[in-house]
Protein backbone atom coordinates (compact mmCIF):
# COMPACT_ATOMS: atom_id res chain seq x y z
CA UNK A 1 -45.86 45.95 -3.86
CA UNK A 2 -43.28 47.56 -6.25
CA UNK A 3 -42.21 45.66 -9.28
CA UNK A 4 -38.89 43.98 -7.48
CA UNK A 5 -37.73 43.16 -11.49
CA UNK A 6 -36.86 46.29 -11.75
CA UNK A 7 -34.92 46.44 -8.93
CA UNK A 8 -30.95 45.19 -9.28
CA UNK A 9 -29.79 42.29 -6.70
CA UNK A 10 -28.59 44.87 -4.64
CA UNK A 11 -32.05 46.80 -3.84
CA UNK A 12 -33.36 45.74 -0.24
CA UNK A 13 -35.97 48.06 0.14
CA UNK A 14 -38.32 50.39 -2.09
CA UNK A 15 -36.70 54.20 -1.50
CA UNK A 16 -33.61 54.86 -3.57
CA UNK A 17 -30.38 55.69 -2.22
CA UNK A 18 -29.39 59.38 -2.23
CA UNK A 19 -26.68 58.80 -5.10
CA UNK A 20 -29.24 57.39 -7.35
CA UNK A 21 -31.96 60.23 -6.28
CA UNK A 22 -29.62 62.78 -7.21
CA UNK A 23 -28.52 61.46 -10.53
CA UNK A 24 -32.38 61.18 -11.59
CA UNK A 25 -33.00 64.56 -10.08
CA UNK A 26 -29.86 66.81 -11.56
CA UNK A 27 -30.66 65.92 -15.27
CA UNK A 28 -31.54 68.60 -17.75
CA UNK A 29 -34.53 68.24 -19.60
CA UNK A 30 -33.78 67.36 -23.44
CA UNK A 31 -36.98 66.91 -25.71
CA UNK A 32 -36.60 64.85 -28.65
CA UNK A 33 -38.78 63.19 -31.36
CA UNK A 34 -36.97 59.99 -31.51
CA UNK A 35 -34.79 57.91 -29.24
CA UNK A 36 -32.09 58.03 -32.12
CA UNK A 37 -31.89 61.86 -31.45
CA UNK A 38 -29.83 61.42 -28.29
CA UNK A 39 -26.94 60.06 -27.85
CA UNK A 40 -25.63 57.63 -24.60
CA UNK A 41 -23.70 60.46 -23.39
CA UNK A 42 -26.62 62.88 -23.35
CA UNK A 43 -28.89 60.33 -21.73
CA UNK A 44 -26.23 60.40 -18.63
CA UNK A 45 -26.85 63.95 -18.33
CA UNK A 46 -30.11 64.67 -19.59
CA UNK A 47 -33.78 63.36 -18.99
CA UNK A 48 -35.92 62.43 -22.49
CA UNK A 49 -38.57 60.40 -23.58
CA UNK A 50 -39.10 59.91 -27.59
CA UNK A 51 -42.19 62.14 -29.06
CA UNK A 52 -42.03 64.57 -25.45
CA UNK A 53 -41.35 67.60 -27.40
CA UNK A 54 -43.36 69.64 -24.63
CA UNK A 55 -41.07 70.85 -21.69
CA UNK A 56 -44.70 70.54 -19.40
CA UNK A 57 -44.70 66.78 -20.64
CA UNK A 58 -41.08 66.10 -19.62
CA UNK A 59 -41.65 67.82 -16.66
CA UNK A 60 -44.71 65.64 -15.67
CA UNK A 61 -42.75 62.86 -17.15
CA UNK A 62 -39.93 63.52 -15.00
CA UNK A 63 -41.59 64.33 -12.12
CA UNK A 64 -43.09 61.36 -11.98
CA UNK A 65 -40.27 59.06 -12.35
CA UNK A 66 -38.60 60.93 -9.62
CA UNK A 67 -41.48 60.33 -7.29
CA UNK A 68 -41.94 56.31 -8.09
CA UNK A 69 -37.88 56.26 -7.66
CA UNK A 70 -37.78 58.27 -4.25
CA UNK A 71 -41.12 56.73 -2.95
CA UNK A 72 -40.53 52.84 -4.72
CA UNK A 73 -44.13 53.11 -6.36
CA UNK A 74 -44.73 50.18 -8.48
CA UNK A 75 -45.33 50.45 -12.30
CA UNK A 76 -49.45 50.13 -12.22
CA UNK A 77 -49.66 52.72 -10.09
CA UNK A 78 -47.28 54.79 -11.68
CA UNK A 79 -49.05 54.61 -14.95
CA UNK A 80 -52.45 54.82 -13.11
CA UNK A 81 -51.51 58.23 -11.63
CA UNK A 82 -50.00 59.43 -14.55
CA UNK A 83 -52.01 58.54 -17.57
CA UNK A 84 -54.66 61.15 -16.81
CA UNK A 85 -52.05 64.07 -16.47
CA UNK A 86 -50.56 63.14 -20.00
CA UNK A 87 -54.21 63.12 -21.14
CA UNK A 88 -54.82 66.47 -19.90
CA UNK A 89 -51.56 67.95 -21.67
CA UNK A 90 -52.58 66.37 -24.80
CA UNK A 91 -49.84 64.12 -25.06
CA UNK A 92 -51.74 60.45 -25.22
CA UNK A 93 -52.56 58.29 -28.21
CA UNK A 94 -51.98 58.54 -32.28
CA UNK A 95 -51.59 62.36 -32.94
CA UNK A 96 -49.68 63.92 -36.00
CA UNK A 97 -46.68 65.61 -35.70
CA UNK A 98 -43.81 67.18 -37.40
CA UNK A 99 -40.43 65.69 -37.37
CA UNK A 100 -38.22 68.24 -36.76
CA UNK A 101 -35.73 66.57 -38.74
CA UNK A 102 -37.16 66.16 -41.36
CA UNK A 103 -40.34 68.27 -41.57
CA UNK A 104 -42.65 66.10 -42.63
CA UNK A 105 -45.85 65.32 -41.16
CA UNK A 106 -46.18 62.38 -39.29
CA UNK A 107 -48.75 59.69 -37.19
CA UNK A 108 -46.33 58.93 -33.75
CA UNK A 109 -47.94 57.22 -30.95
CA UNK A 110 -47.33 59.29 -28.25
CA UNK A 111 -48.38 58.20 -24.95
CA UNK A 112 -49.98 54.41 -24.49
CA UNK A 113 -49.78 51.83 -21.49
CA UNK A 114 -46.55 50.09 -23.47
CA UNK A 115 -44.58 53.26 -24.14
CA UNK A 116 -44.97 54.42 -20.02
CA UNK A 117 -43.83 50.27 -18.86
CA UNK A 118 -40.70 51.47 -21.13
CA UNK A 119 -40.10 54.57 -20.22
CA UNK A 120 -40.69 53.34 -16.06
CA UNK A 121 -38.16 50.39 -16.38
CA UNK A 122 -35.34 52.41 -18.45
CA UNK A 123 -35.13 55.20 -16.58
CA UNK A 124 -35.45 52.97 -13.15
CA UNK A 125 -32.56 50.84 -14.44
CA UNK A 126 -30.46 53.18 -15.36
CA UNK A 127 -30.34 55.60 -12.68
CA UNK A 128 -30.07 52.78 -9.90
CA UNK A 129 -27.12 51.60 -11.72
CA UNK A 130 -25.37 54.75 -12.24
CA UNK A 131 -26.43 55.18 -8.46
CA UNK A 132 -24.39 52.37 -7.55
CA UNK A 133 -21.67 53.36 -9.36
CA UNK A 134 -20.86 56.27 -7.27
CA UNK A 135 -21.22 54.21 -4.24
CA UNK A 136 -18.81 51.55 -5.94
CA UNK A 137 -16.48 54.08 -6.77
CA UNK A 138 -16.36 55.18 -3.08
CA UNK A 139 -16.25 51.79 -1.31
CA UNK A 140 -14.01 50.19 -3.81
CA UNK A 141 -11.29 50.20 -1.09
CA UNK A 142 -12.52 47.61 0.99
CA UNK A 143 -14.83 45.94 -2.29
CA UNK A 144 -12.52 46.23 -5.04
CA UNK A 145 -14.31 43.73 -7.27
CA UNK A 146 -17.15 43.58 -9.52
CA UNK A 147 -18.76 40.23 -10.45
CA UNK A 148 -21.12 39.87 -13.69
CA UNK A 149 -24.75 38.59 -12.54
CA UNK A 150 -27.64 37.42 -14.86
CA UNK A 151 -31.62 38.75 -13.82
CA UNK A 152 -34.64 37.68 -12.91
CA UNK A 153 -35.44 36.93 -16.57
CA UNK A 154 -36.90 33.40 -18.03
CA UNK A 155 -34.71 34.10 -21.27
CA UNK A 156 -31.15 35.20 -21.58
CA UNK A 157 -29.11 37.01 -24.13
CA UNK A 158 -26.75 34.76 -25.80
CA UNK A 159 -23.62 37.62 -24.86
CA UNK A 160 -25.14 38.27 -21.43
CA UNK A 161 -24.91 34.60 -20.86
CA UNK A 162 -21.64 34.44 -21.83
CA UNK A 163 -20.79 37.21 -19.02
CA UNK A 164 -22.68 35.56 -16.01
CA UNK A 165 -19.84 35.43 -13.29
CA UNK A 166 -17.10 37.40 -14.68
CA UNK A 167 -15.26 38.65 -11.87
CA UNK A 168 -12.94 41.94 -12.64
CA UNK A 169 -11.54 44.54 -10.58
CA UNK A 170 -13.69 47.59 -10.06
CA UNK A 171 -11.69 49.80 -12.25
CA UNK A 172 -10.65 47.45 -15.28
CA UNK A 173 -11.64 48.95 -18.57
CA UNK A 174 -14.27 46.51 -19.52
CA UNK A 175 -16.70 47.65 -17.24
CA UNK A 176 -16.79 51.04 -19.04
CA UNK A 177 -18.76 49.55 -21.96
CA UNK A 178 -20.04 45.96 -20.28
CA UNK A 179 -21.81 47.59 -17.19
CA UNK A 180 -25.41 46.87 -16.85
CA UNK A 181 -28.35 47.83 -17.82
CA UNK A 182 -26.96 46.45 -21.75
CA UNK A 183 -30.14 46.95 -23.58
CA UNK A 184 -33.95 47.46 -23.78
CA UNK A 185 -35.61 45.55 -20.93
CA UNK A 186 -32.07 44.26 -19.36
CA UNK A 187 -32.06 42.80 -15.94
CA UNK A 188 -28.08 41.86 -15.70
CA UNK A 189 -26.69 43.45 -12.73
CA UNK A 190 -23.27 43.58 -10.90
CA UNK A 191 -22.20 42.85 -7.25
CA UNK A 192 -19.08 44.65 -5.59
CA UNK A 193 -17.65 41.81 -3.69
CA UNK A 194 -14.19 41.32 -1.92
CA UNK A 195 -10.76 40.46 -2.67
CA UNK A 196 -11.17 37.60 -1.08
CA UNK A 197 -14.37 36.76 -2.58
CA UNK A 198 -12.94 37.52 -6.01
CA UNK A 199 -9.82 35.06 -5.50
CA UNK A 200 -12.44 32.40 -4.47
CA UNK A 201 -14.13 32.83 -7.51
CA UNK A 202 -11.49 33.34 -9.89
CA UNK A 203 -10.60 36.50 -11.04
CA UNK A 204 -11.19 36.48 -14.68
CA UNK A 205 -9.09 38.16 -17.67
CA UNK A 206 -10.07 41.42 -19.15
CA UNK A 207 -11.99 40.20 -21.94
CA UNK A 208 -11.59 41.81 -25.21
CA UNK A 209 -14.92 43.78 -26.65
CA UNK A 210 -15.62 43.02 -30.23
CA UNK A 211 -17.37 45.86 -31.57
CA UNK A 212 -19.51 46.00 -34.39
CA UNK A 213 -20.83 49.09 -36.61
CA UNK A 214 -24.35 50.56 -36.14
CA UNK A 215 -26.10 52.79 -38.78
CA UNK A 216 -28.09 55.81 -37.02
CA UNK A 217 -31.32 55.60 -39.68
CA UNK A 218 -31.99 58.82 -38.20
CA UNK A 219 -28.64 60.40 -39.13
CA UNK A 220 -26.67 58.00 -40.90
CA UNK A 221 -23.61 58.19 -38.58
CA UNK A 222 -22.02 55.00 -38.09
CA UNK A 223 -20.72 54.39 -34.71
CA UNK A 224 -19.03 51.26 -33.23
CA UNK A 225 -20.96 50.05 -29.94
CA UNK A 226 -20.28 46.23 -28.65
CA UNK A 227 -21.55 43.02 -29.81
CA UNK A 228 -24.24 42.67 -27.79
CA UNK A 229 -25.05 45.32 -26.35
CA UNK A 230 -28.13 47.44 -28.00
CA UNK A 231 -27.98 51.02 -29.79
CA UNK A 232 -28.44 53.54 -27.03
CA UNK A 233 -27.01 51.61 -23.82
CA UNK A 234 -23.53 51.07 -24.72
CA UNK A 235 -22.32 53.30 -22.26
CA UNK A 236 -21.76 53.68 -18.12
CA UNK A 237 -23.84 56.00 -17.47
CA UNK A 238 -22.35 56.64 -13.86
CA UNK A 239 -18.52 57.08 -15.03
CA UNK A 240 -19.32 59.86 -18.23
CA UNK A 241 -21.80 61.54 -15.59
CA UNK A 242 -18.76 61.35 -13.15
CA UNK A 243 -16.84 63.12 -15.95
CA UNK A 244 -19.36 65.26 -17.54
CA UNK A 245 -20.47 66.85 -14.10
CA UNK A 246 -16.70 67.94 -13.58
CA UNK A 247 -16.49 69.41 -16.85
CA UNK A 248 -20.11 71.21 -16.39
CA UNK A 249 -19.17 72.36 -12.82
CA UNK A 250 -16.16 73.95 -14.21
CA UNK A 251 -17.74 75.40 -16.81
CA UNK A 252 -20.55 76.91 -15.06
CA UNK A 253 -18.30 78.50 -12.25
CA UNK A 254 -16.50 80.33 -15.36
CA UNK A 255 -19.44 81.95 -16.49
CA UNK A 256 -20.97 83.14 -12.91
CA UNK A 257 -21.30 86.10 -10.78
CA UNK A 258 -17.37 86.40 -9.45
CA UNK A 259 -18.68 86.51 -5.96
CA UNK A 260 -20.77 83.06 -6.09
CA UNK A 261 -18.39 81.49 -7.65
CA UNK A 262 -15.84 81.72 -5.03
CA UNK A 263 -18.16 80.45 -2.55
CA UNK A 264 -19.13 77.76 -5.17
CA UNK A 265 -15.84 76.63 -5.30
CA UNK A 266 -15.12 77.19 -1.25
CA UNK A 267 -17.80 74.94 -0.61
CA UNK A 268 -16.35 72.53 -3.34
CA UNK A 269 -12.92 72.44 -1.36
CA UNK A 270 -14.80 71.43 1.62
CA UNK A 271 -17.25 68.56 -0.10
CA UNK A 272 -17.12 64.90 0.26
CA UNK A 273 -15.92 64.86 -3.61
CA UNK A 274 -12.41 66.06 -2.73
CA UNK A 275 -12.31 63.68 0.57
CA UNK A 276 -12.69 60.87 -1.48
CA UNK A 277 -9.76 62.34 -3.79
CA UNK A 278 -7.26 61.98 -0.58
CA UNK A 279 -8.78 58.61 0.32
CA UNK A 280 -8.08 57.69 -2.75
CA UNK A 281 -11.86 56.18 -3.00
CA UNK A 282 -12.78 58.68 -6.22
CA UNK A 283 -11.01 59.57 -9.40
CA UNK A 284 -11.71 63.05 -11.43
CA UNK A 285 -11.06 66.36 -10.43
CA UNK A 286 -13.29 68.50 -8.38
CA UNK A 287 -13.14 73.07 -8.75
CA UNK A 288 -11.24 74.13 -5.12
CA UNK A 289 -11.04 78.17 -5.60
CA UNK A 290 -11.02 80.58 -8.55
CA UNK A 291 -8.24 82.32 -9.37
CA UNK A 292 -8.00 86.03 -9.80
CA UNK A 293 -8.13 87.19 -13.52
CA UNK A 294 -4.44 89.17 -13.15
CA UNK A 295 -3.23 85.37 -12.48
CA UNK A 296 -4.96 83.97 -14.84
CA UNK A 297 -4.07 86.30 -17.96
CA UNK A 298 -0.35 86.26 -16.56
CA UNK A 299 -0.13 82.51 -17.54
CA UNK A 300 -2.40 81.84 -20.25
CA UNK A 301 -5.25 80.70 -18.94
CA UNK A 302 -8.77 80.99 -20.73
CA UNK A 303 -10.59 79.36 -17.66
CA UNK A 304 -10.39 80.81 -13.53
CA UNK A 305 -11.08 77.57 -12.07
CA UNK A 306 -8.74 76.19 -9.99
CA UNK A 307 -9.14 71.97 -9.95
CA UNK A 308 -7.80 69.63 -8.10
CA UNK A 309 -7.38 65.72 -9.23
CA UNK A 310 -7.28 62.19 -7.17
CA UNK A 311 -3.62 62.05 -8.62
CA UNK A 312 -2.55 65.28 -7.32
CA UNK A 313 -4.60 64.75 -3.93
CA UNK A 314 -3.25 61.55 -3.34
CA UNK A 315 0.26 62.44 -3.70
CA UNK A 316 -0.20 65.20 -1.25
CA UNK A 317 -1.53 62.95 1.30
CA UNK A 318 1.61 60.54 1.49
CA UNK A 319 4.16 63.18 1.06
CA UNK A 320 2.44 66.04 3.28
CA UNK A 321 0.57 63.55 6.29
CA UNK A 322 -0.30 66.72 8.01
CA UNK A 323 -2.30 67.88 5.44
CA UNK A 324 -6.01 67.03 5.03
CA UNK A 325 -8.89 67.64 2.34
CA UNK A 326 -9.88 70.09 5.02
CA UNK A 327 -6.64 72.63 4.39
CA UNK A 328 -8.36 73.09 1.02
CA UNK A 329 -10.35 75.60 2.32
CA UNK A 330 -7.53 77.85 2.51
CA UNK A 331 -6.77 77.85 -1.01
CA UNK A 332 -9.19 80.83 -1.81
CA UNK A 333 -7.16 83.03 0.98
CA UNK A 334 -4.08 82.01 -0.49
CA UNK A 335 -5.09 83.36 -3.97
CA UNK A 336 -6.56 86.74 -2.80
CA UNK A 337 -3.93 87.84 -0.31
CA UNK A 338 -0.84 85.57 -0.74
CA UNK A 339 2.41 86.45 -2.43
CA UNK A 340 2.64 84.99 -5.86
CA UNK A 341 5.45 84.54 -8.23
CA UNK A 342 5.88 83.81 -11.95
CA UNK A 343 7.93 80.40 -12.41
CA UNK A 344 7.62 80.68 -16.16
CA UNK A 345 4.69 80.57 -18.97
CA UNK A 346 2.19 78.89 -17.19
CA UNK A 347 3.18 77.76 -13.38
CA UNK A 348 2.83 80.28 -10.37
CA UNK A 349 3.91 79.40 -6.99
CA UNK A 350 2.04 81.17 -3.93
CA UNK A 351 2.54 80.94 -0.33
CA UNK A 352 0.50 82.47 2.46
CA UNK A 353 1.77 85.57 4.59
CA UNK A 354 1.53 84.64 8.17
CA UNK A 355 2.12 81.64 10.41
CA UNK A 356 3.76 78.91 8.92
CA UNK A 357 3.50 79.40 5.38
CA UNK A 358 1.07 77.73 2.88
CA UNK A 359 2.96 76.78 -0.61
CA UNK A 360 0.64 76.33 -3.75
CA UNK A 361 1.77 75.66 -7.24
CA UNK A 362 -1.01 76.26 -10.12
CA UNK A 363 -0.32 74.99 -13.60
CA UNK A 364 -2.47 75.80 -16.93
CA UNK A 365 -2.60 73.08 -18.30
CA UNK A 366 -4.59 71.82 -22.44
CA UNK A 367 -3.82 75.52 -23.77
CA UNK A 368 -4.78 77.15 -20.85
CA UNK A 369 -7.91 75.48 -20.59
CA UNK A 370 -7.40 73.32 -17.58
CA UNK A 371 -6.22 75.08 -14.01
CA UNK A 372 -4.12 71.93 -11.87
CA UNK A 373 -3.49 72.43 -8.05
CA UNK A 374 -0.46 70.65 -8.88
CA UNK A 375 0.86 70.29 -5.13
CA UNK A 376 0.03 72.55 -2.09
CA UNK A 377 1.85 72.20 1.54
CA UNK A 378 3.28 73.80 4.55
CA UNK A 379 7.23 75.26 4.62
CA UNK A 380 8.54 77.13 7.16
CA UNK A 381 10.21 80.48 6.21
CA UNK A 382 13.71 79.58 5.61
CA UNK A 383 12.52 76.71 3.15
CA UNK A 384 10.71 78.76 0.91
CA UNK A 385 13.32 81.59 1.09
CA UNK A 386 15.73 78.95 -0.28
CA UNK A 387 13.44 78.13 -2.97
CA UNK A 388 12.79 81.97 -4.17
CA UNK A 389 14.92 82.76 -6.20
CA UNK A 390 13.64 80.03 -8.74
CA UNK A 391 10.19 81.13 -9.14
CA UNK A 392 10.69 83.99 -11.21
CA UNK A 393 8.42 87.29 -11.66
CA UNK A 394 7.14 88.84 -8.77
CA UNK A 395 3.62 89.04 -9.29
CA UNK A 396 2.61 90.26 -6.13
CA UNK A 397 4.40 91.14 -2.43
């Protein structure tokens, strides 16, 4: 029988849904001697444990995890599996070792029965709510509320307390910071629930967030975090990997083979990520098509990638009804073979060669550092003849 506590209200049966499978499964491995050493924001995007210096002991660390979390394997048998593993690598027990920080010589308990009950019920948490995140953030259309919900525990935080039954709207700022798991060994969770639901309630006013400093001993950085909510978990973990995974993806289609990354970014046009944009279900931006280098060094731009945002994709949809996130597609045909013009600095306007034409306007955008699909639609051929004349250099017939 799995350990239900560590399952949020919403859990009905052991497996984990896909979202939460595939935020466990995409992080990066990131050793680190103490917990101090990585920050909220890394944790969203990277997988650690405190004293795992060894990439084979993350791996078996990680491994692990991912297994209990696909297969819903309780925490005794998750230890029982693993301890003998950890044994084998060495990485059980009181063992010296140097802090890389420091360099001094140290007695760390690595691996014991405590440290692996703590590393099982943080990592569950946290990736089943950052899980249901994404599936809030798609289904917020017909659940547009969030409502604050104590755990299973006998004793209650004093400021979770206070939060029991908050009801707020799925995007209202407070959930940024408030949005469970809030600390070691925290079993608050939220429920989406409906507007009507939410009016029966009482929909509540954005509290403020008093925020108090914290001293990294490790570092001595001083950061502000809530009151409240412990060092390390003062973060959604689901919204910055929202944002960091658009960021990485662009990143990552800059630096590879030219040829992969225009079928990278095809298959990005195409994805459930940019539906979502036009439904208006998902915020962010999602890569649609890389542009050609000529382009790109003709307006500024330091990056090829071509994104799209929810603004940009939801004004198309009311303005252009015929279009669909489908038509994204033909961005990458537009860009290799349409004609393109120079409005000024950093806009160019293309349009396609045959049929009725495609228009596409591209904007660098932060320096040249960002590439915005700022609006993309069909014109017939006296429309865009009328508009010619205003979008400057010829780049190419």
């Amino acid at each position: 029988m799995a350990d239900l506590s560590d399952k949020p209200g919403y859990a009905f049966k052991p497996g984990a849904p896909p979202e939460v499978s595939a935020y466990f499964r995409n992080k990066k491995l990131r050793p680190s001697f103490s917990w101090q050493d990585v920050e909220p924001e890394e944790h969203a995007i990277a997988f650690t444990a405190a004293k795992a210096m060894q990439m084979d002991v993350l791996e078996t660390l990680r491994g692990a995890l991912k297994e209990a979390l696909d297969q819903g394997i309780p925490f005794d048998q998750f230890a029982r599996d693993l301890k003998p593993r950890l044994r084998k690598l060495g990485w059980w027990g009181v063992k010296e070792m140097v802090d890389p920080l420091t360099g001094e010589v140290r007695k760390v308990r690595l691996g014991s029965p405590r440290r692996l009950r703590t590393i099982y019920r943080a990592n569950m948490r946290s990736a089943r709510a950052a899980g249901q995140w994404d599936r809030i953030q798609r289904t917020k259309r017909a659940l547009p509320y969030l409502i604050y919900q104590l755990g299973p525990s006998e004793n209650h935080r004093a400021h979770h307390e206070a939060k029991a039954g908050l009801v707020l709207p799925v995007d209202d700022p407070f959930w940024q910071k408030w949005y469970p798991p809030n600390g070691w060994g925290c079993k608050c969770n939220v429920r989406q629930i409906t507007r009507r639901e939410a009016e029966e309630r009482g929909v509540s006013d954005s509290p403020s967030i008093e925020m108090r400093d914290v001293v990294n001993r490790r570092t001595g950085e001083i950061k502000k975090i809530p009151v409240g909510i412990d060092p390390g978990w003062e973060m959604n973990p689901g919204r910055y990997r929202q944002q960091q995974m658009e960021r990485f993806l662009a990143e990552k289609l800059d630096a590879a083979d030219p040829a992969i990354a225009r079928v990278a970014a095809v298959d990005m046009a195409s994805s459930w990520r940019v539906r979502r944009l036009f439904e208006g279900t998902a915020k962010g931006r999602v890569p649609v098509a890389m542009l050609p280098e000529e382009f790109a060094i003709a307006i500024g731009a330091k990056t090829r990638v071509v994104q799209i945002d929810s603004r940009t994709a939801r004004k198309a949809a009311r303005r252009h009804p015929e279009l669909v996130s489908e038509d994204l597609v033909n961005i990458d045909q537009l860009l290799q073979s349409g004609i393109v013009h120079k409005q000024d600095a950093t806009h160019l306007h293309i349009q396609s060669r045959e049929g009725l034409p495609w228009v596409m306007a591209i904007e660098a955008l932060a320096d040249g550092a960002y590439l915005k699909l700022s609006t993309i639609f069909r014109a017939d051929a006296r429309r865009w003849r009328g508009k010619e004349r205003w979008f400057g250099e010829l780049l190419r017939e």
